[in-house]
N, C-alpha and C. Protein backbone atom coordinates (compact mmCIF):
# COMPACT_ATOMS: atom_id res chain seq x y z
N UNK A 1 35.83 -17.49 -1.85
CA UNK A 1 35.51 -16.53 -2.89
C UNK A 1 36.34 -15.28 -2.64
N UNK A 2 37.13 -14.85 -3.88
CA UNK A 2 37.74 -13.64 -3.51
C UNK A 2 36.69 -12.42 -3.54
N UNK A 3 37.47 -11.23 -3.33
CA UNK A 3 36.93 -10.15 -2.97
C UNK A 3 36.08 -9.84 -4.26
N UNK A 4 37.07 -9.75 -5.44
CA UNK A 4 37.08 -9.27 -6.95
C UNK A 4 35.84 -10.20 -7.05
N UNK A 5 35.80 -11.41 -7.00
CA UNK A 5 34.54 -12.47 -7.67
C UNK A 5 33.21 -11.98 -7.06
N UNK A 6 33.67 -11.62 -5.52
CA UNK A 6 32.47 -11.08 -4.79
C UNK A 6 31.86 -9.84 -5.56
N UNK A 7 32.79 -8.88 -5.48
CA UNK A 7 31.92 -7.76 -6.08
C UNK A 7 31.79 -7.67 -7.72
N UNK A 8 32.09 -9.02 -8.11
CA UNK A 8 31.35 -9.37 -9.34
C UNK A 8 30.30 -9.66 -9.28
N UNK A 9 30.30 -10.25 -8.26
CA UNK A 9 28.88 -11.07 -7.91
C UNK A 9 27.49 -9.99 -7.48
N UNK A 10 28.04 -9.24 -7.13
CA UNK A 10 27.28 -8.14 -6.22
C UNK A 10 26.57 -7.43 -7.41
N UNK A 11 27.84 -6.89 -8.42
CA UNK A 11 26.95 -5.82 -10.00
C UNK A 11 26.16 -6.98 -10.44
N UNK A 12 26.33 -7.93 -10.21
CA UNK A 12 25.39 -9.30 -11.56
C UNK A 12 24.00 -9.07 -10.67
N UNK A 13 23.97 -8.93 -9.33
CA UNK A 13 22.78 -9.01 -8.68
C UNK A 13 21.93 -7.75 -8.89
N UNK A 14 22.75 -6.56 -8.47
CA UNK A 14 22.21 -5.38 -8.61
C UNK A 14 21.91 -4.84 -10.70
N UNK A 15 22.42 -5.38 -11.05
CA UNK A 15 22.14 -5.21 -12.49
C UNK A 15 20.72 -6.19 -12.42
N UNK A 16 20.45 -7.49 -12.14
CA UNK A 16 20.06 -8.16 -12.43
C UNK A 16 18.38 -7.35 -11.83
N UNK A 17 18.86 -7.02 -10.55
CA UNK A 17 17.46 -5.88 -9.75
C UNK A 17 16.96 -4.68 -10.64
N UNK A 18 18.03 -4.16 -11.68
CA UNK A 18 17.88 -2.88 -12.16
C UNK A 18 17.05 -3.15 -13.33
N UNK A 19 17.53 -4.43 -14.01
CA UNK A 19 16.51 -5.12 -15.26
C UNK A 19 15.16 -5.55 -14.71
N UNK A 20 15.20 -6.19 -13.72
CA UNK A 20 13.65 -6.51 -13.26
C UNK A 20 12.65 -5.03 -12.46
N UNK A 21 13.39 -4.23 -12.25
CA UNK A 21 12.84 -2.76 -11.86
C UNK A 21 12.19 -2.22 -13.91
N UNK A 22 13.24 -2.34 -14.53
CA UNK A 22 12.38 -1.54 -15.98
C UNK A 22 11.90 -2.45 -16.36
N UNK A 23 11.58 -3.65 -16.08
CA UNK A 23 10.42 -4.26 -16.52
C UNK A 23 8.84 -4.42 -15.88
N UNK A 24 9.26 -4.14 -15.04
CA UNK A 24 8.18 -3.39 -13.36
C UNK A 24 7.55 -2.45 -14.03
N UNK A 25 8.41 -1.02 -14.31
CA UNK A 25 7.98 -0.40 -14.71
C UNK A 25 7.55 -0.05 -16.37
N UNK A 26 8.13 -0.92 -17.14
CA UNK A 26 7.51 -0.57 -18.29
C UNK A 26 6.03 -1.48 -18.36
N UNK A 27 5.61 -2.25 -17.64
CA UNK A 27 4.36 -2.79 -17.14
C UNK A 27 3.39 -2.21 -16.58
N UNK A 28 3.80 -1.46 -15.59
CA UNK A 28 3.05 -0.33 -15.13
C UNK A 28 2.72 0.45 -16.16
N UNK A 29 3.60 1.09 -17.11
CA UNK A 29 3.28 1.77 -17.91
C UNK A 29 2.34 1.54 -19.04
N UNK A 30 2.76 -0.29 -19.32
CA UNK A 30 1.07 -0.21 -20.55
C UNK A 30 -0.11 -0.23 -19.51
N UNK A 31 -0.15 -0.94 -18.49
CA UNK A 31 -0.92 -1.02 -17.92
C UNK A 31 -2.03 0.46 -17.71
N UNK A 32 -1.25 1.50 -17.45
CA UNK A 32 -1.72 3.07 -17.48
C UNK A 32 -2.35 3.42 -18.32
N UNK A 33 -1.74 3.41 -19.85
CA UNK A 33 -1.97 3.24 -21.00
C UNK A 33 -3.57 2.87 -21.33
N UNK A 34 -3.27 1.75 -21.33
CA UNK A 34 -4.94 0.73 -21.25
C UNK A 34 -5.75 0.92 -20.34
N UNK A 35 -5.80 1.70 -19.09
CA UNK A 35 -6.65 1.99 -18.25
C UNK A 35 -7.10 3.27 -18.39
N UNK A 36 -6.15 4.45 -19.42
CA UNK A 36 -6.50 5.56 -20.04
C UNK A 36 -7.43 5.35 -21.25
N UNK A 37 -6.70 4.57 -21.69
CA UNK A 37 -8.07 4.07 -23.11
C UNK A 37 -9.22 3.30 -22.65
N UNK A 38 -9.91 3.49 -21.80
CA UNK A 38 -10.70 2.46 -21.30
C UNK A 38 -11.90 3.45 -20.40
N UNK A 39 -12.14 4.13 -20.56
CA UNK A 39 -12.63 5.07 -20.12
C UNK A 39 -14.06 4.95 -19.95
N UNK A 40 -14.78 4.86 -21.37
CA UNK A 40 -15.84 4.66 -21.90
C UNK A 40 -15.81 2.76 -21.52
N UNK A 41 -17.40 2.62 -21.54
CA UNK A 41 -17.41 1.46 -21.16
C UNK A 41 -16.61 0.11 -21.63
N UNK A 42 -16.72 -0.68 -21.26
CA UNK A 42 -15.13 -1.99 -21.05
C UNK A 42 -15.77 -2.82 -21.92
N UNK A 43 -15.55 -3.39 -23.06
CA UNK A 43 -15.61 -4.41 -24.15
C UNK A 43 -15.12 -5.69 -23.52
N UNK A 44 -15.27 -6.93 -23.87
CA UNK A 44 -14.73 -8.24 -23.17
C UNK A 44 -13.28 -7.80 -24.01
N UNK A 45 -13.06 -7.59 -24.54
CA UNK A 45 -11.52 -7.82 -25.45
C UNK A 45 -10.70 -7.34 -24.38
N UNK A 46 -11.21 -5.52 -23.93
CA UNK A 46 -10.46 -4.82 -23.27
C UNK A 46 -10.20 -5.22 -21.69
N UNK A 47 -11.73 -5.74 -21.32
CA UNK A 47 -11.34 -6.56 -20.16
C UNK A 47 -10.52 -7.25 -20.36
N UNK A 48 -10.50 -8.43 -21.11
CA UNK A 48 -9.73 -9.71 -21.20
C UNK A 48 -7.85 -9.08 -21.01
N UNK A 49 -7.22 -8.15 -21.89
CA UNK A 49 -5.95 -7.17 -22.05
C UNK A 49 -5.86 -6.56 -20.72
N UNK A 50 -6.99 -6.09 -19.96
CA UNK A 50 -6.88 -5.30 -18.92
C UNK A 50 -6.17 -6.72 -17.70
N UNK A 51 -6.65 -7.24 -17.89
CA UNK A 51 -6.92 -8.95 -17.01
C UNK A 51 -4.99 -8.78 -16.82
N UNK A 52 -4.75 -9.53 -18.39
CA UNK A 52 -3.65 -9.57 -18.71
C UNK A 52 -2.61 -9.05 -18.86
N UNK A 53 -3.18 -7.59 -18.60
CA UNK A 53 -1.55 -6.48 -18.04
C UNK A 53 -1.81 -6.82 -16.39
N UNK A 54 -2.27 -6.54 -15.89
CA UNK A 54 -2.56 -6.78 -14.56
C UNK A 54 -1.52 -7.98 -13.81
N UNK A 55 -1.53 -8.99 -14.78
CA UNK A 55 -1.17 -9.96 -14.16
C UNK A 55 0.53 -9.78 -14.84
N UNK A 56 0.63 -9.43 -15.96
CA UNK A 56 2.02 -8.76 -16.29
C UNK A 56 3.10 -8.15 -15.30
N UNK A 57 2.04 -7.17 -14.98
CA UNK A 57 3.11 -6.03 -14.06
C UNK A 57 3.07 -6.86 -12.47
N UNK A 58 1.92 -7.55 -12.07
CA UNK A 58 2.16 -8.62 -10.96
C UNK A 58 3.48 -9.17 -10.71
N UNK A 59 3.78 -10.07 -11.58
CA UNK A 59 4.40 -11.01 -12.43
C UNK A 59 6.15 -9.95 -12.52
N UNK A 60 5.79 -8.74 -12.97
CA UNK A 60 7.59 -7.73 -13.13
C UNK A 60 7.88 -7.56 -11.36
N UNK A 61 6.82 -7.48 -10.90
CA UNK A 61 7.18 -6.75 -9.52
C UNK A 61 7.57 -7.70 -8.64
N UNK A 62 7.23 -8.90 -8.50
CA UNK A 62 7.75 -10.21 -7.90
C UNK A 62 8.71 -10.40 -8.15
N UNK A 63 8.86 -10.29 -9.57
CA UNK A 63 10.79 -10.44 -10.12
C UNK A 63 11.55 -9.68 -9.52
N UNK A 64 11.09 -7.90 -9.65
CA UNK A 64 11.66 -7.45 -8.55
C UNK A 64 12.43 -7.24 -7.14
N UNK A 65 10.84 -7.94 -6.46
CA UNK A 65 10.84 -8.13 -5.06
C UNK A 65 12.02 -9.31 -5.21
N UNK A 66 12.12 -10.08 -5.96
CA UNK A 66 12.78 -11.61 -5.77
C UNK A 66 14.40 -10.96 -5.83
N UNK A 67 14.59 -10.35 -6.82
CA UNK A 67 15.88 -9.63 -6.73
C UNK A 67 16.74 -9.06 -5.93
N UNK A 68 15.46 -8.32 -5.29
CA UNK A 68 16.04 -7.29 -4.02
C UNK A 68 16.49 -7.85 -3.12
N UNK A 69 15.78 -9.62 -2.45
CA UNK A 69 15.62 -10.34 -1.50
C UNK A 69 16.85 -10.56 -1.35
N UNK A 70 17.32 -10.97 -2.57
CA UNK A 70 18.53 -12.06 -2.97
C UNK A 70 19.54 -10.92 -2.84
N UNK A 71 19.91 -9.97 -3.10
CA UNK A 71 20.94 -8.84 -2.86
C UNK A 71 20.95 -8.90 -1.15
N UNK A 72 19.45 -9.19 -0.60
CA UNK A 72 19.94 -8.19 0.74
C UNK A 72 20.53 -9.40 1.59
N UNK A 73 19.53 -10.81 1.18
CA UNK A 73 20.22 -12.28 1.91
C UNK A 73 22.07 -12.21 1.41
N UNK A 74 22.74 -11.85 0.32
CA UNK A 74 23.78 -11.78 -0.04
C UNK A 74 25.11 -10.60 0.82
N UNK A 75 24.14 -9.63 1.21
CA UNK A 75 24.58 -8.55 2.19
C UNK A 75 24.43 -9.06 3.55
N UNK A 76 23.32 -9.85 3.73
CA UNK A 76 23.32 -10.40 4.89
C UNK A 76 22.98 -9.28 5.99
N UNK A 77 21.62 -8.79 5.02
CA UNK A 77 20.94 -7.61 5.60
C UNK A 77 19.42 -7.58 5.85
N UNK A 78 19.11 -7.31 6.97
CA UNK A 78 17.43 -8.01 6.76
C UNK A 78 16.50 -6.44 5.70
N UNK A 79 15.68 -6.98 5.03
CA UNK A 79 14.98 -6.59 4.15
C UNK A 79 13.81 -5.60 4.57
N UNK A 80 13.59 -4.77 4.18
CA UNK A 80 12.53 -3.73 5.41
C UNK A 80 10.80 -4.14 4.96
């Protein structure tokens, strides 16, 4: 692998970390959202949505974590 392909390879990863980071966080963010509107006592609906962001932003942050892994095994750097 040349150098050039390498540090092609490197933005595809770190782009690829930077997309699964705003999806992290725009998860977090309904998640906030719905836990601000929720104040007053919890309806099954709102539970049920509450359930289901929960497992949303779970679900962004693993992608995350999975991203980061793969950059640092690629650096050949251990992960903190």
């Amino acid at each position: 692998m040349s150098l050039i392909a390498t540090d092609e390879y490197l933005t595809e990863l770190v782009s690829d970390l930077s997309v699964a980071f705003r999806m992290y966080s725009n998860e977090a963010v309904n998640l906030r959202t719905l836990l601000a509107r929720s104040r007053a006592p919890v309806s099954p609906e709102i539970s049920y949505a509450l359930q289901k962001q929960c497992v949303a932003e779970v679900q962004a942050f693993e992608e995350y974590l999975n991203r980061k892994e793969e950059i640092f095994a690629y650096l050949n750097v251990e992960s903190r």
